[in-house]
C-alpha atoms as a PDB file:
ATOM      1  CA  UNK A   1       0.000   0.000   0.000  1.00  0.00           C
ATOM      2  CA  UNK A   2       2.917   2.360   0.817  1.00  0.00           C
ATOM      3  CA  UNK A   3       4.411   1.490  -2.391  1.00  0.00           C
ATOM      4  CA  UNK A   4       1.548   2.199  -4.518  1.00  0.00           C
ATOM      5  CA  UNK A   5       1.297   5.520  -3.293  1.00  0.00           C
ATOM      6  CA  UNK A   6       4.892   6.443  -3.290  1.00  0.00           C
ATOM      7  CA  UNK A   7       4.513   5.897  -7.249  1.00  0.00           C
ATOM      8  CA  UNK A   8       1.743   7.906  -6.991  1.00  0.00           C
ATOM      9  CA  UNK A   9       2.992  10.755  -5.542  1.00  0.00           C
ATOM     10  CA  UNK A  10       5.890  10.172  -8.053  1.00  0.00           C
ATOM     11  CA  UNK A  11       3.855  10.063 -10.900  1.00  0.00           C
ATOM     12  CA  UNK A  12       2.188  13.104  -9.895  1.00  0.00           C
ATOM     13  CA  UNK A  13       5.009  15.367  -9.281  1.00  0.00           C
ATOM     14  CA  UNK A  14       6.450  14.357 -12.911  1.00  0.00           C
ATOM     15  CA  UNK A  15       3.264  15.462 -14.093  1.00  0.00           C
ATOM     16  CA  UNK A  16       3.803  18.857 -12.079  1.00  0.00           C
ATOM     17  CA  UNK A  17       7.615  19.106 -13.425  1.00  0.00           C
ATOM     18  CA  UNK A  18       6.879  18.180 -17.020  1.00  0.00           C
ATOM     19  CA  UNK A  19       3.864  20.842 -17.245  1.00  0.00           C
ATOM     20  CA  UNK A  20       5.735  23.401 -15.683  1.00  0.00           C
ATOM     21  CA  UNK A  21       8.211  22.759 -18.534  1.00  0.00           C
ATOM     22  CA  UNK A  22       5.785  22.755 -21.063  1.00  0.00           C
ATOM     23  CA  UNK A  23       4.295  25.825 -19.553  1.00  0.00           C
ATOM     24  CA  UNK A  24       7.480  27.804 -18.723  1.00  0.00           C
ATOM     25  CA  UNK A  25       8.393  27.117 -23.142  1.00  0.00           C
ATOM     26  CA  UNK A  26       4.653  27.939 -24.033  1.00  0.00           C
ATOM     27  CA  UNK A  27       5.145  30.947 -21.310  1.00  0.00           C
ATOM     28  CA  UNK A  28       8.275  31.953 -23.840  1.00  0.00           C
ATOM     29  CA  UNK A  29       6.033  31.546 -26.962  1.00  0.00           C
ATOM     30  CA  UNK A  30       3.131  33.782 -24.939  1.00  0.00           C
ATOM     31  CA  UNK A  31       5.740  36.581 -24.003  1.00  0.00           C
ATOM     32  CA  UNK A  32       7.680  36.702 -27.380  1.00  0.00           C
ATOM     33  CA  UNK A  33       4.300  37.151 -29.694  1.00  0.00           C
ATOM     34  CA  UNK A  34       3.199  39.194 -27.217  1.00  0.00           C
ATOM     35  CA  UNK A  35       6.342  41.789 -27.255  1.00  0.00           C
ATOM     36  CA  UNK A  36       6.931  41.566 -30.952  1.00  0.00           C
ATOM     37  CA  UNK A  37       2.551  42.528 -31.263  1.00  0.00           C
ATOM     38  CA  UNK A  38       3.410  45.346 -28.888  1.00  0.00           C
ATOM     39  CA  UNK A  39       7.268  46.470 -29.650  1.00  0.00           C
ATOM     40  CA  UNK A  40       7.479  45.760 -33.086  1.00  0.00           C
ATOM     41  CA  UNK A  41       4.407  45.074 -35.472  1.00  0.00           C
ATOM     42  CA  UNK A  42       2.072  47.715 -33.422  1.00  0.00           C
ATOM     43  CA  UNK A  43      -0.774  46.654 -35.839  1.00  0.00           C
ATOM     44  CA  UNK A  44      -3.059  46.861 -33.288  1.00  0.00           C
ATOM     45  CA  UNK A  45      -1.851  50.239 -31.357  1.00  0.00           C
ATOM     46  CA  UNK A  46      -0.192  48.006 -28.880  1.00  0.00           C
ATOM     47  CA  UNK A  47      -3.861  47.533 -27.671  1.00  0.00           C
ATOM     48  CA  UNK A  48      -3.190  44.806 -24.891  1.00  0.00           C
ATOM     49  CA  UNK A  49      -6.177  42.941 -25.264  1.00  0.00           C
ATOM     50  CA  UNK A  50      -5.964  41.909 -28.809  1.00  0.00           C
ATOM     51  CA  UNK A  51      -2.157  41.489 -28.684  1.00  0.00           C
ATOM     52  CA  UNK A  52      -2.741  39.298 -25.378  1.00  0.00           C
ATOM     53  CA  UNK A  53      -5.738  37.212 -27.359  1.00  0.00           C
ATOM     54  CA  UNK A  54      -3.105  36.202 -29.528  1.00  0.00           C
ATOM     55  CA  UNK A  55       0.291  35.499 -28.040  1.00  0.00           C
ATOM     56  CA  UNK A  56      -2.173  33.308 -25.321  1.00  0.00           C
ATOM     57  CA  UNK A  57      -4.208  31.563 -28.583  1.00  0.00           C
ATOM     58  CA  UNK A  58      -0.131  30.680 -29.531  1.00  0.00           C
ATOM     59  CA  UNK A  59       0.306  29.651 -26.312  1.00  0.00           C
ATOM     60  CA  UNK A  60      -2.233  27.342 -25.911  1.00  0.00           C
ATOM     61  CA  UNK A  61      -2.268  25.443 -28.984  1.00  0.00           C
ATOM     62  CA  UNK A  62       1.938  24.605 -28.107  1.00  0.00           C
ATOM     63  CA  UNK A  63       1.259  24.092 -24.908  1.00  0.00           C
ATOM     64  CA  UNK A  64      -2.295  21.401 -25.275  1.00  0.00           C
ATOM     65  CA  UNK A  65      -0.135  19.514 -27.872  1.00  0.00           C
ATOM     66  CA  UNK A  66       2.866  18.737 -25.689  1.00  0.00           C
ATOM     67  CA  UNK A  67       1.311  18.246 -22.511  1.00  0.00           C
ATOM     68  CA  UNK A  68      -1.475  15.663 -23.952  1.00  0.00           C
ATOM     69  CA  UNK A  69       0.976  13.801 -25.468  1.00  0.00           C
ATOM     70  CA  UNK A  70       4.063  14.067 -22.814  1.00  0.00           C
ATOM     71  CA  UNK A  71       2.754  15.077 -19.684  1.00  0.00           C
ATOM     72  CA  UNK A  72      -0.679  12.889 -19.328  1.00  0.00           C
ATOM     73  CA  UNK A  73       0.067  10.923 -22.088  1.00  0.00           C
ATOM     74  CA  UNK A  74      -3.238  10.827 -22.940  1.00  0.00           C
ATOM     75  CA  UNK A  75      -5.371   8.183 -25.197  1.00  0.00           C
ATOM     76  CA  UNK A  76      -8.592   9.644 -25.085  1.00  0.00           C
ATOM     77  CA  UNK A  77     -10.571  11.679 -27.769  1.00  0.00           C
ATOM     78  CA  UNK A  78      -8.343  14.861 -28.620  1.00  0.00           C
ATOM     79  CA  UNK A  79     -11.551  16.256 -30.225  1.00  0.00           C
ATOM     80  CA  UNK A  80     -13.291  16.074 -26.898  1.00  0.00           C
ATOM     81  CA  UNK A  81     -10.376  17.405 -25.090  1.00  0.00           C
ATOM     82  CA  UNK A  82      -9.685  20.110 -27.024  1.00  0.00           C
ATOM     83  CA  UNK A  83     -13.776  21.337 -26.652  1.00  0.00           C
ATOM     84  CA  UNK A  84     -13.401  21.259 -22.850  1.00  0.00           C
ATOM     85  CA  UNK A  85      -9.968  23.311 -23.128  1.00  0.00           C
ATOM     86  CA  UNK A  86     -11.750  25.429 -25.693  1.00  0.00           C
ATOM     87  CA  UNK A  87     -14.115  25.389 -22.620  1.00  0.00           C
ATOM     88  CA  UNK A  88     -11.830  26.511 -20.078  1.00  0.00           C
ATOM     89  CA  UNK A  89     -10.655  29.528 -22.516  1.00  0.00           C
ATOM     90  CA  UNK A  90     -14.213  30.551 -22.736  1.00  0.00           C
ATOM     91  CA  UNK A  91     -14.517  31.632 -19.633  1.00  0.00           C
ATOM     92  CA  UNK A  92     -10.486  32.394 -18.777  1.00  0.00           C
ATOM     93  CA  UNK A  93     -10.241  34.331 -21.826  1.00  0.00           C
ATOM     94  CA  UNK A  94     -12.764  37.236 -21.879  1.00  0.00           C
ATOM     95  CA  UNK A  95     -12.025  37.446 -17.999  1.00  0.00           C
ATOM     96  CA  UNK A  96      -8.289  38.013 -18.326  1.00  0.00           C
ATOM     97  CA  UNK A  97      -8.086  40.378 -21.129  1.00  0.00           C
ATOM     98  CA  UNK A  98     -10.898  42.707 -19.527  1.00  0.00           C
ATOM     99  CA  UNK A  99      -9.343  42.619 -16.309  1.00  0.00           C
ATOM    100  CA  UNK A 100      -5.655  42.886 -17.852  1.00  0.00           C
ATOM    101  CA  UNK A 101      -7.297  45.796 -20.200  1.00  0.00           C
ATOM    102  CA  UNK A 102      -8.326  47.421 -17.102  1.00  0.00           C
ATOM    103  CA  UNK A 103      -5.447  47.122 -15.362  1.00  0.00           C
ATOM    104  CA  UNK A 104      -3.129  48.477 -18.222  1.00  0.00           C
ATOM    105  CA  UNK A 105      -5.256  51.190 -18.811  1.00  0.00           C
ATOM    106  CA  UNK A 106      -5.154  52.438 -15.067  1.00  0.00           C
ATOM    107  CA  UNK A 107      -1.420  52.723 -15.258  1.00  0.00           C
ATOM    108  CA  UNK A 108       0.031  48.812 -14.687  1.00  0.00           C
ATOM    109  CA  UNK A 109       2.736  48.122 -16.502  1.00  0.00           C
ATOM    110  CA  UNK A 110       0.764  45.489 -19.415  1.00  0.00           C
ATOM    111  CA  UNK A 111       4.287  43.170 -19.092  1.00  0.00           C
ATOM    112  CA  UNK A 112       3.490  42.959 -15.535  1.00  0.00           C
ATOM    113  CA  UNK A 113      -0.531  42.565 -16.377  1.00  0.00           C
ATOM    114  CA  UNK A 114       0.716  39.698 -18.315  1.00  0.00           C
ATOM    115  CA  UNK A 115       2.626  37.458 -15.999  1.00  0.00           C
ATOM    116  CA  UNK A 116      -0.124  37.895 -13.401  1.00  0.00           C
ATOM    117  CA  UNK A 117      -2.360  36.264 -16.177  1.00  0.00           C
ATOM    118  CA  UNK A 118       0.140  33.914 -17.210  1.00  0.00           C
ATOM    119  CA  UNK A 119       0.619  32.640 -13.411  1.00  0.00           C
ATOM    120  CA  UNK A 120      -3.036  32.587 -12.837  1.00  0.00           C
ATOM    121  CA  UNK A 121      -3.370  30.361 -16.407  1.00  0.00           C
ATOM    122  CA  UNK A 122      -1.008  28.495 -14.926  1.00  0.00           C
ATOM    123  CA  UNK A 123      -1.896  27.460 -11.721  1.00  0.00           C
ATOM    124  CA  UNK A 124      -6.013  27.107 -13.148  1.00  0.00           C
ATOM    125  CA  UNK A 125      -4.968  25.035 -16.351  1.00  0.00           C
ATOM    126  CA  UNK A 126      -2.990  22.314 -14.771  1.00  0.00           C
ATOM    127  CA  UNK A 127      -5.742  21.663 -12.463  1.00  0.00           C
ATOM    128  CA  UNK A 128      -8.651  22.154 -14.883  1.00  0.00           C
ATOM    129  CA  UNK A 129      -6.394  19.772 -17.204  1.00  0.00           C
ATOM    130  CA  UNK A 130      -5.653  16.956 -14.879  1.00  0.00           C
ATOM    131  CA  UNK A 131      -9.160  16.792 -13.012  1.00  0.00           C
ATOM    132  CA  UNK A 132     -11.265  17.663 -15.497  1.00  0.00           C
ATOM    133  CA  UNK A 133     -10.250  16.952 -19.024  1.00  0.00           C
ATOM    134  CA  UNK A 134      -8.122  13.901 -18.674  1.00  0.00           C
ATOM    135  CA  UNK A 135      -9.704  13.121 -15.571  1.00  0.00           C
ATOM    136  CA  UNK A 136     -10.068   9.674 -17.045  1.00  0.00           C
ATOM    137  CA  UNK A 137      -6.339   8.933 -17.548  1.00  0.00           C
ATOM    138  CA  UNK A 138      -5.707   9.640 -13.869  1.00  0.00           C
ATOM    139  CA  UNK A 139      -8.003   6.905 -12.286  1.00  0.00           C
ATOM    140  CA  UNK A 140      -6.362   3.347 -11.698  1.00  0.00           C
ATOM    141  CA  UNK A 141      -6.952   1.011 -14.351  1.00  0.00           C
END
């Protein structure tokens, strides 16, 4: 019984380690789009929202692909699991950009708006992602 739980708690903190990897390289993808939207293609008037809608869209594609395959080496139906991330962003989405749009426009530095999103994504995604869309995967077989 000790053992099985010892793996467990193994098991778990790889999947901890190997999404914070995934998100710390898809947190370099977010913050890259992001600055060149802002710095150097100001298509948008460096308008935070829209340039954060996109660097996080980047983000998120990167960042489902390598941790369904890697980190919960999942089997199950991507389409499904892609509709409840698409799920997730529904509500995360519109939330951060009008708070982060608030935020920038009251003076906050929008680089500093954006890692305060980025943690929060974070921290929400992982466990949105392990109890809730491959929810299945985790349960003993």
């Amino acid at each position: 019984m000790k053992r099985e739980k010892k793996m467990e708690q193994n098991s778990s903190f790889k999947q901890v380690l190997k999404f914070t990897l995934f998100s710390i390289s898809a947190g370099i993808i977010q913050i890259a789009s992001f600055a060149i939207l802002n710095e150097l293609i100001p298509i948008f008037n460096g308008d935070y929202g829209i340039n954060y809608i996109i660097s996080l869209l980047l983000s998120i594609i990167w960042n489902f692909t390598f941790n369904r395959k890697f980190t919960f080496k999942a089997t199950n139906d991507v389409k499904k699991a892609m509709l409840l991330v698409l799920l997730f962003y529904i509500v995360f989405t519109p939330i951060s950009a009008i708070m982060g749009n608030y935020f920038e426009k009251n003076g906050a530095n929008e680089y500093i708006v954006l890692a305060l999103a980025m943690i929060t994504n974070f921290v929400l995604e992982f466990l949105y992602t392990k109890f809730v869309v491959y929810r299945d995967e985790n349960e003993p077989k």
